[in-house]
C-alpha atoms as a PDB file:
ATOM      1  CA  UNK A   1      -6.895 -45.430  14.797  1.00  0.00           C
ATOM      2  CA  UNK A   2      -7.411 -41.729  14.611  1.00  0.00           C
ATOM      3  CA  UNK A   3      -9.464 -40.115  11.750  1.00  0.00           C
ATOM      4  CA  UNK A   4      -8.557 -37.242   9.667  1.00  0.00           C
ATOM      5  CA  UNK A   5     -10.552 -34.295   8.686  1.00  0.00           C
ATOM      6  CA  UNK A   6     -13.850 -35.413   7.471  1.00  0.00           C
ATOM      7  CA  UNK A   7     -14.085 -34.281   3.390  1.00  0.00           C
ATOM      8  CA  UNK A   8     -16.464 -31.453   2.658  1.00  0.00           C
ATOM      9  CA  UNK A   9     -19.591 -32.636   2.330  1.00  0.00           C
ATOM     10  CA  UNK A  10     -21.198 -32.009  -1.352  1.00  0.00           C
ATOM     11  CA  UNK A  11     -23.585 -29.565  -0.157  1.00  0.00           C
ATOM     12  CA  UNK A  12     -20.861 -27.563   1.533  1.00  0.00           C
ATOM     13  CA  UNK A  13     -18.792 -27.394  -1.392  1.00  0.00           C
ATOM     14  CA  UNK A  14     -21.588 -26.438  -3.445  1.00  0.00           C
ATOM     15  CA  UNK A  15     -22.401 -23.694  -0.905  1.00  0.00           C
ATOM     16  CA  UNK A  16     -18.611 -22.293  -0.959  1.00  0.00           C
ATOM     17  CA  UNK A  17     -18.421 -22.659  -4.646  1.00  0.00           C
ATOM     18  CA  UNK A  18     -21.424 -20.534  -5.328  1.00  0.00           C
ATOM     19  CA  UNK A  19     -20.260 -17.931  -2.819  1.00  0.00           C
ATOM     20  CA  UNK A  20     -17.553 -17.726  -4.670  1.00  0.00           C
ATOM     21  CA  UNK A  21     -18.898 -17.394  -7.803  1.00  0.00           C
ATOM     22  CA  UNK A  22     -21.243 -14.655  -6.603  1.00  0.00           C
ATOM     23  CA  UNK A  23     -18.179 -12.649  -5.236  1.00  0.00           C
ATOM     24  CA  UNK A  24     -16.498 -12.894  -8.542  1.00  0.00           C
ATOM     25  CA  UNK A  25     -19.546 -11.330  -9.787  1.00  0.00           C
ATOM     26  CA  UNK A  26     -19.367  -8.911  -7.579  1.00  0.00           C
ATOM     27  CA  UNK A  27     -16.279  -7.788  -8.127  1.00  0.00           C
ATOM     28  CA  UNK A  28     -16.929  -7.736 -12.123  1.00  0.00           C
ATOM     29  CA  UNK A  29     -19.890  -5.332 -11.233  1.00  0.00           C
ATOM     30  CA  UNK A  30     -17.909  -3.093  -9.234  1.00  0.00           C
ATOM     31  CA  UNK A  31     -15.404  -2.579 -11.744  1.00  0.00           C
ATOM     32  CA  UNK A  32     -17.912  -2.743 -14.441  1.00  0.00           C
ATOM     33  CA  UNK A  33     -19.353   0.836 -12.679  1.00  0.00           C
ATOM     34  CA  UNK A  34     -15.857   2.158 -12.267  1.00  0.00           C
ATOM     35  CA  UNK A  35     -14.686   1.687 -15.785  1.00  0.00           C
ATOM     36  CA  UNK A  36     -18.226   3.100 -17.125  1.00  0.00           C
ATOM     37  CA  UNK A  37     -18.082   6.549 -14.609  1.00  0.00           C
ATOM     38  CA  UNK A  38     -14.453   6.878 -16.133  1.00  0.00           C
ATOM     39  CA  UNK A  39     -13.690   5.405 -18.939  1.00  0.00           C
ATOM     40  CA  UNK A  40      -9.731   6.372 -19.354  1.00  0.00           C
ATOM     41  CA  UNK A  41      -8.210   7.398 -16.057  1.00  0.00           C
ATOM     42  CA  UNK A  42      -5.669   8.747 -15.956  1.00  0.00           C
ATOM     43  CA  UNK A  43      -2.951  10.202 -12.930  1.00  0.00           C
ATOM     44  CA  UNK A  44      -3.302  13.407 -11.581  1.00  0.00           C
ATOM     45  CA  UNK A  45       0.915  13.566 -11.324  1.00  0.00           C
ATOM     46  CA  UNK A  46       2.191  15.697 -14.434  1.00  0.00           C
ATOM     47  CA  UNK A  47       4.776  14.189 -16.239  1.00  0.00           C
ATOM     48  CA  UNK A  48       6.885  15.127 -19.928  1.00  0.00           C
ATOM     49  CA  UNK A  49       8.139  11.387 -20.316  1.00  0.00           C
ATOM     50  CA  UNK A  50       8.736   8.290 -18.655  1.00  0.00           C
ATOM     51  CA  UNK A  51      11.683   9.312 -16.721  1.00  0.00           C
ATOM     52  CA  UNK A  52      10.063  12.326 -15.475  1.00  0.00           C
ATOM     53  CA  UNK A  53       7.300   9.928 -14.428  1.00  0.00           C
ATOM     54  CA  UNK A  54       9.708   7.937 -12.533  1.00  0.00           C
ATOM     55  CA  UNK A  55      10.975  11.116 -10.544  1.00  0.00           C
ATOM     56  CA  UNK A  56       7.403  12.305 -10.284  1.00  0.00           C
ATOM     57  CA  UNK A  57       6.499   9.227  -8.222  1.00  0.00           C
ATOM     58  CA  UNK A  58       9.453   9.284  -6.036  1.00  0.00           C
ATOM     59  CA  UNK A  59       8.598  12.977  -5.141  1.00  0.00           C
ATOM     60  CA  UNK A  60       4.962  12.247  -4.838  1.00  0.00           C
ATOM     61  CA  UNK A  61       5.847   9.270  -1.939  1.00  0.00           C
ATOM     62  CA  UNK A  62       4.372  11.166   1.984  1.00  0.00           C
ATOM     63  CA  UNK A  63       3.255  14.291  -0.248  1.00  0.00           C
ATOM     64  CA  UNK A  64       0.239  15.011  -2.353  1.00  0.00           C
ATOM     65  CA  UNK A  65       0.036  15.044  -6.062  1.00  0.00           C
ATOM     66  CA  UNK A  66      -0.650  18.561  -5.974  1.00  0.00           C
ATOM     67  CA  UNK A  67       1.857  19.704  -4.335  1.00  0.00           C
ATOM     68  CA  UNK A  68       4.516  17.890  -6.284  1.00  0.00           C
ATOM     69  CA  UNK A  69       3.273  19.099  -9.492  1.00  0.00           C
ATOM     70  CA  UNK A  70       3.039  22.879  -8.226  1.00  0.00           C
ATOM     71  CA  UNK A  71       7.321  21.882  -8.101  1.00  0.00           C
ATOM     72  CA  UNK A  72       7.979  20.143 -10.930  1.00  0.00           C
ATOM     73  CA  UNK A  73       6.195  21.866 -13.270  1.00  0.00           C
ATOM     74  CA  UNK A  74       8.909  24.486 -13.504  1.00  0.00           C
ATOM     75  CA  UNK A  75      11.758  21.534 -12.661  1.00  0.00           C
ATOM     76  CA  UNK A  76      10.870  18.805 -16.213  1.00  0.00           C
ATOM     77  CA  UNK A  77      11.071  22.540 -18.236  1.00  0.00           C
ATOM     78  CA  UNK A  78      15.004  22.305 -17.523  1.00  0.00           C
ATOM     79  CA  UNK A  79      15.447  18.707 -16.513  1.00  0.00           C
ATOM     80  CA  UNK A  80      13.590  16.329 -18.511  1.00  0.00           C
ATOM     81  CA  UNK A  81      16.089  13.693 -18.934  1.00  0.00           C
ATOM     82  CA  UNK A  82      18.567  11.690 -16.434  1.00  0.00           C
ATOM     83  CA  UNK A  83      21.545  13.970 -18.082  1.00  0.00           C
ATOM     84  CA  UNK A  84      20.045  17.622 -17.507  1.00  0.00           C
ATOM     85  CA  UNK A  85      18.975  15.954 -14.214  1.00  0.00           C
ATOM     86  CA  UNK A  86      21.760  14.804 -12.784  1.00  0.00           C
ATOM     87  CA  UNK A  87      23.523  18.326 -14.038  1.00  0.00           C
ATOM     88  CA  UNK A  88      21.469  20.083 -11.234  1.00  0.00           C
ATOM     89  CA  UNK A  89      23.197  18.404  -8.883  1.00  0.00           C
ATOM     90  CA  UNK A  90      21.980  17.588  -5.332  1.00  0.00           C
ATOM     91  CA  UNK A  91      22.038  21.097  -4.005  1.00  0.00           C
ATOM     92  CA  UNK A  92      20.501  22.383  -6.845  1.00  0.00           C
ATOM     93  CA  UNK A  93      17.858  20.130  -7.247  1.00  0.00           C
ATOM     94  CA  UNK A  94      16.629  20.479  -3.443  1.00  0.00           C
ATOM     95  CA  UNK A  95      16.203  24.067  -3.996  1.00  0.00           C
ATOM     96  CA  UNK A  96      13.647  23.087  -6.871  1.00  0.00           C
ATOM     97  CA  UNK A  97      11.647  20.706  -4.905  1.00  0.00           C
ATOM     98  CA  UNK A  98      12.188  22.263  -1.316  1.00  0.00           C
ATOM     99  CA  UNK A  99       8.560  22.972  -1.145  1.00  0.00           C
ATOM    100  CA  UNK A 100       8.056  19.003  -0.989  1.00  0.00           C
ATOM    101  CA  UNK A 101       8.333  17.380   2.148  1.00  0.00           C
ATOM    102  CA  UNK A 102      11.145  15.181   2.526  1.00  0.00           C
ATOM    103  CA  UNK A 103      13.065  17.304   0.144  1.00  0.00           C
ATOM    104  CA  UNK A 104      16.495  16.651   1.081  1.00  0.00           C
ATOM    105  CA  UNK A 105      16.517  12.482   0.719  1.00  0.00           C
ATOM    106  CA  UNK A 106      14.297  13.053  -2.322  1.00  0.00           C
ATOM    107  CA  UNK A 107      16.843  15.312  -4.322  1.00  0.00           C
ATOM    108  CA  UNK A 108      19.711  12.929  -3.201  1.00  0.00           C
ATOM    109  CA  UNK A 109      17.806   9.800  -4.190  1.00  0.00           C
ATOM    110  CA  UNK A 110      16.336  11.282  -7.497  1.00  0.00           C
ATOM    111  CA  UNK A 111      20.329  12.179  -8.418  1.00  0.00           C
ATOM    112  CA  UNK A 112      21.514   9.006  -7.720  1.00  0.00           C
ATOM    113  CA  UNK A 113      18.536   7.431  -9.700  1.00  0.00           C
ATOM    114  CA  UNK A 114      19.609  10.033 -12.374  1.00  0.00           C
ATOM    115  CA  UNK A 115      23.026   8.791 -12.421  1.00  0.00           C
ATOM    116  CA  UNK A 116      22.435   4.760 -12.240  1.00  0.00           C
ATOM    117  CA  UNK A 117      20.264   5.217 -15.260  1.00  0.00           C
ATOM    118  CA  UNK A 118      22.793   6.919 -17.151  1.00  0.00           C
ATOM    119  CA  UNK A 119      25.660   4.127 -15.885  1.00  0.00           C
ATOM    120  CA  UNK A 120      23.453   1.430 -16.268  1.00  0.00           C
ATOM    121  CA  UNK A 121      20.827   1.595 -18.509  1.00  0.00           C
ATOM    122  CA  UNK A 122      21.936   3.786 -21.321  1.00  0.00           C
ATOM    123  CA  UNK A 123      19.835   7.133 -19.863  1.00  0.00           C
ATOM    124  CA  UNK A 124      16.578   5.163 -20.252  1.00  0.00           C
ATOM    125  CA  UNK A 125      14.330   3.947 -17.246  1.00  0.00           C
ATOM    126  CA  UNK A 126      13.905   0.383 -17.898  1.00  0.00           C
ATOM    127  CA  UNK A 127      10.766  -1.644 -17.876  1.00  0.00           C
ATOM    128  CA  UNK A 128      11.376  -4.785 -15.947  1.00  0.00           C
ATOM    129  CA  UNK A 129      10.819  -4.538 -11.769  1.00  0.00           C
ATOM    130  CA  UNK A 130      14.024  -5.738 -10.348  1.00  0.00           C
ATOM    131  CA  UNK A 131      15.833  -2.790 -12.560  1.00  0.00           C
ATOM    132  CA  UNK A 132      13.681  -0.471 -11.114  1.00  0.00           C
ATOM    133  CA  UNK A 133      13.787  -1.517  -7.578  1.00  0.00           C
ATOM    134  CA  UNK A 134      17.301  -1.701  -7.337  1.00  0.00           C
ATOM    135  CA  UNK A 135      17.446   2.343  -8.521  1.00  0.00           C
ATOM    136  CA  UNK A 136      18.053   4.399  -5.251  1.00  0.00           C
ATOM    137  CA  UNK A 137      14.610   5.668  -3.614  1.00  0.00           C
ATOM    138  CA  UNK A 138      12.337   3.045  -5.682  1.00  0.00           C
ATOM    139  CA  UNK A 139      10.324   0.846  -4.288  1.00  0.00           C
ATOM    140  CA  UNK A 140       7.679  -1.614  -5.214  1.00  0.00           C
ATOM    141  CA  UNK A 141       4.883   0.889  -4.573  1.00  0.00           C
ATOM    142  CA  UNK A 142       6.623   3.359  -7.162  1.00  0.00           C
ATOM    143  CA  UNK A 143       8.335   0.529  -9.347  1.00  0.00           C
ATOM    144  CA  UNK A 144       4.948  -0.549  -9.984  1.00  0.00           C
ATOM    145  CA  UNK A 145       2.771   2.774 -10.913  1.00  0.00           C
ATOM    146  CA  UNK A 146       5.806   3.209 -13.442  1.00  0.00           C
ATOM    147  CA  UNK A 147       5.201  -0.489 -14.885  1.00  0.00           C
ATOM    148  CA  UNK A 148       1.520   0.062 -15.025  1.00  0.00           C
ATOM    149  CA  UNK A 149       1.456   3.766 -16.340  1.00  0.00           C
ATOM    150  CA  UNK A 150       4.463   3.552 -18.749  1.00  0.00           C
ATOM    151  CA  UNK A 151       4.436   0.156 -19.758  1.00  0.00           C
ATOM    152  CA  UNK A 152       0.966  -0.917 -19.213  1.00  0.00           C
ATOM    153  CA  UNK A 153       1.812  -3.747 -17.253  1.00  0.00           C
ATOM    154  CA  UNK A 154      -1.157  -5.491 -15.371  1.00  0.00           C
ATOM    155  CA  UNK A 155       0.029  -4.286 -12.081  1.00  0.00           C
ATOM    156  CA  UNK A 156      -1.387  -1.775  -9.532  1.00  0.00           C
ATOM    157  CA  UNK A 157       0.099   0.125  -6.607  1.00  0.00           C
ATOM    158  CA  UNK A 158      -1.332   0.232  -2.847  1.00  0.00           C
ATOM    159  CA  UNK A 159      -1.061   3.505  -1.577  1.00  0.00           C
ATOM    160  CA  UNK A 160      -2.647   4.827   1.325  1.00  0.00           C
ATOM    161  CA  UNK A 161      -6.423   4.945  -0.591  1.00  0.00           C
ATOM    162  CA  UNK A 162      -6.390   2.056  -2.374  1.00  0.00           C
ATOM    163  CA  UNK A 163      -5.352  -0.088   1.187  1.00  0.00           C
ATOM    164  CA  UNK A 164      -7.845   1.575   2.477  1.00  0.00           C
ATOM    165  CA  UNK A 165     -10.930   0.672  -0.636  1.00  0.00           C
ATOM    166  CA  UNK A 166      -9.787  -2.413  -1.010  1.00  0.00           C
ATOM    167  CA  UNK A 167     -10.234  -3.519   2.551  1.00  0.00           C
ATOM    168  CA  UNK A 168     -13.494  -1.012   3.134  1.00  0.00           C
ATOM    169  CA  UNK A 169     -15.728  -2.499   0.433  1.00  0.00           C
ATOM    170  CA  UNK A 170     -13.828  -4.863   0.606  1.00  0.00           C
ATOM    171  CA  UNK A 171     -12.015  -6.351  -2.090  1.00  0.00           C
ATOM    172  CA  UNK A 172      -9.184  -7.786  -0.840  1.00  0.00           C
ATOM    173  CA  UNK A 173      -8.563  -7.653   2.892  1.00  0.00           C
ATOM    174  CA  UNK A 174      -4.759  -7.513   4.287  1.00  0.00           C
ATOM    175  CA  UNK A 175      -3.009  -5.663   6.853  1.00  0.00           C
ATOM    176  CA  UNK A 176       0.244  -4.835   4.772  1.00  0.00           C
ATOM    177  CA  UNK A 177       0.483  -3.050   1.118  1.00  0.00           C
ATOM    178  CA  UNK A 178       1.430  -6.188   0.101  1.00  0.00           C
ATOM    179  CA  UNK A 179      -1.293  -8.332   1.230  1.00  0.00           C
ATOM    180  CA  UNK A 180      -3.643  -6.329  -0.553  1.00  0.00           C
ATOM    181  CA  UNK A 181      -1.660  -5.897  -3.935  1.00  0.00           C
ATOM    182  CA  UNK A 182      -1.842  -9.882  -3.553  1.00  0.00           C
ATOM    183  CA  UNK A 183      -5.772 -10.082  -2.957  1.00  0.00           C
ATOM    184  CA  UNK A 184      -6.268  -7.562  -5.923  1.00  0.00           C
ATOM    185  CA  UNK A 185      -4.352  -9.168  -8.213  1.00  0.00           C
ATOM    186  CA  UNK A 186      -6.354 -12.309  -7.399  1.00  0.00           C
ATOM    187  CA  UNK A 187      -9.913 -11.127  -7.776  1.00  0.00           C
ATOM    188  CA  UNK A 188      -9.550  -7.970 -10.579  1.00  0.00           C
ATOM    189  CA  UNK A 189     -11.022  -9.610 -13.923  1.00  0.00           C
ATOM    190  CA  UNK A 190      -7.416  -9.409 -16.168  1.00  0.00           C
ATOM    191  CA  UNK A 191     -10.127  -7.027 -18.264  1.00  0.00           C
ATOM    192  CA  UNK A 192      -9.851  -4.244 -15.806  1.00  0.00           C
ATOM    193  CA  UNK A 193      -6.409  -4.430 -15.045  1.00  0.00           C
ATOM    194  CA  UNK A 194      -4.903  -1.858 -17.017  1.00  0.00           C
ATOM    195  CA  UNK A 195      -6.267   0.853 -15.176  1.00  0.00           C
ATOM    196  CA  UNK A 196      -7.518  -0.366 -11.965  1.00  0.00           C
ATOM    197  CA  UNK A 197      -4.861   1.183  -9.945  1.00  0.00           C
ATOM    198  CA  UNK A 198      -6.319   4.950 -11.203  1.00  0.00           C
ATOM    199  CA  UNK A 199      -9.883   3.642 -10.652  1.00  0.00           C
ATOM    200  CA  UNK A 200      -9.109   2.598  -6.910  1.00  0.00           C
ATOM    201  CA  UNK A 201      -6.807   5.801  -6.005  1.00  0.00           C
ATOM    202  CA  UNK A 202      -9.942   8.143  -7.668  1.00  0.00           C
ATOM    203  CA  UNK A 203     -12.434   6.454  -6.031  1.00  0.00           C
ATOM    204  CA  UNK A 204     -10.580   6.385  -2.801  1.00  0.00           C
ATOM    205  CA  UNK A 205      -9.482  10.229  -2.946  1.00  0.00           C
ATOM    206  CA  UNK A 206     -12.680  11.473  -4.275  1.00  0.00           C
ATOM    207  CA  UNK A 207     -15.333   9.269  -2.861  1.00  0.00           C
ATOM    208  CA  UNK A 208     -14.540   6.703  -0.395  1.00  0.00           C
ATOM    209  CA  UNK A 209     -12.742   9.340   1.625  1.00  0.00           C
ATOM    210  CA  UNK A 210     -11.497   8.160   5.162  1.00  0.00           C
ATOM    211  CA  UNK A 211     -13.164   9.998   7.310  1.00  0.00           C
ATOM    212  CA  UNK A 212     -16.349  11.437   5.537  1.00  0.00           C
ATOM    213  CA  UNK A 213     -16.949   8.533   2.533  1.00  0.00           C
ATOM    214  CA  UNK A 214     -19.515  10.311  -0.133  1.00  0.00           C
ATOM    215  CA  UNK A 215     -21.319   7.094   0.115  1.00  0.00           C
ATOM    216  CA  UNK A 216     -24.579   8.888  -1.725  1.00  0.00           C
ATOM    217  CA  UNK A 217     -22.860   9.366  -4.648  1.00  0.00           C
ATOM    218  CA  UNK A 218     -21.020   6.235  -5.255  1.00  0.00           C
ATOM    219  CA  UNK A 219     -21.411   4.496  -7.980  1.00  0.00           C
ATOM    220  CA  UNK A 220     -20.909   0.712  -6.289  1.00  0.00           C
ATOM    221  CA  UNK A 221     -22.824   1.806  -2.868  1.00  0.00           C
ATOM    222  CA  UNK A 222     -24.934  -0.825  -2.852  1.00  0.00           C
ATOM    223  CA  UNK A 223     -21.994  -3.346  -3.762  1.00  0.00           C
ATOM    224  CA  UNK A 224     -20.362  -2.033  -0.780  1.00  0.00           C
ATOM    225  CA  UNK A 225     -20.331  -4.235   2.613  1.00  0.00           C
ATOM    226  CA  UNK A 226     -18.923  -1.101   4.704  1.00  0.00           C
ATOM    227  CA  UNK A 227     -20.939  -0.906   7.636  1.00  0.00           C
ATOM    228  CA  UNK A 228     -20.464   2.998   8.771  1.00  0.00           C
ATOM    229  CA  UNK A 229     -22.046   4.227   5.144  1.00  0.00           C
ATOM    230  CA  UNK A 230     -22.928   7.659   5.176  1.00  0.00           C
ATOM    231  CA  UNK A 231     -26.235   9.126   4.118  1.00  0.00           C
END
């Protein structure tokens, strides 16, 4: 008669559950030290409202922060709402952002994301996911830094740093987006989640850089498992 899979012995299980209880810890510290360096993050895209939030993030998606804001600075002074937005037209509103790579899809998604939200929710951007998903040129990586920074919904966003953190240190290791979103979601004490997506895209733009990590003046360095730490 063939056997299963012997049970865990008690000493093994004790073994994995302490582990685990030490990486829970570990995690808690790590975020403790994050939350202390900065205690109200906040996004480096500049935005009037939560609409212009919305269009923010769609413009920001292959470009830098930066760069988007040096554009719609002088595009939320005369387009703040769906309306005014969807006024500009396509052509109009690609000669705004040109400077933005991608321009041309952008403009014609950020119209057409104008114009659903007029048609279908009344001009306002709504606060549930599958709403915003289904606007043109939203995804979940956008769908949810608007449900986290708007709405304060315990959510966060993988973008190209916090993928990158999150498997370095690590805290949750994946090989897609959303893998990690998944791990994160898992392990982040529900304390931290409000603004654990800034903390990780800070810390990954600022410090844990990915070629030339500031490793000396991290705050979590010695919570960090990376092997390749700088000096």
């Amino acid at each position: 008669m063939a056997r299963g899979n012997p049970a865990p012995s008690p000493v093994r299980r004790r073994s994995a559950g302490a582990a685990k209880t030490a990486e829970l810890a570990r995690v808690e510290e790590i975020f403790t030290r994050l939350a202390a360096a900065n205690p109200e993050p906040k996004s480096e895209l500049e935005y009037v409202n939560t609409f212009t939030l919305l269009v923010a993030v769609v413009l920001s998606a292959q470009a830098t922060d930066a760069g988007v804001n040096k554009a719609t600075r002088a595009l939320f002074a005369v387009a703040d709402t769906p309306a005014k937005m969807a006024a500009l037209g396509e052509t109009g509103l690609a000669e705004r952002i040109k400077t933005i790579g991608l321009y041309r899809t952008k403009a014609r998604n950020v119209i057409a994301l104008s114009q659903a939200l007029i048609r279908d929710h009344g001009g306002e951007t709504p606060a549930g996911r599958d709403a915003l998903e289904a606007l043109p040129g939203v995804g979940r990586k956008t769908a949810n830094v608007v449900l986290n920074v708007a709405f304060g919904a315990p959510t966060l966003a993988v973008d190209t740093h916090v993928f990158r953190v999150a498997n370095r240190i690590p805290l949750a290791q994946g090989k897609t987006p959303r893998a990690v979103e998944d791990g994160l979601l898992k392990v982040i004490p529900a304390r931290f989640m409000r603004h654990a997506h800034h903390w990780l895209i800070l810390h990954g733009r600022y410090i844990c850089r990915a070629r030339a990590p500031l490793c000396a003046r991290c705050v979590i360095a010695d919570l960090c498992r990376y092997k390749n730490k700088t000096a």
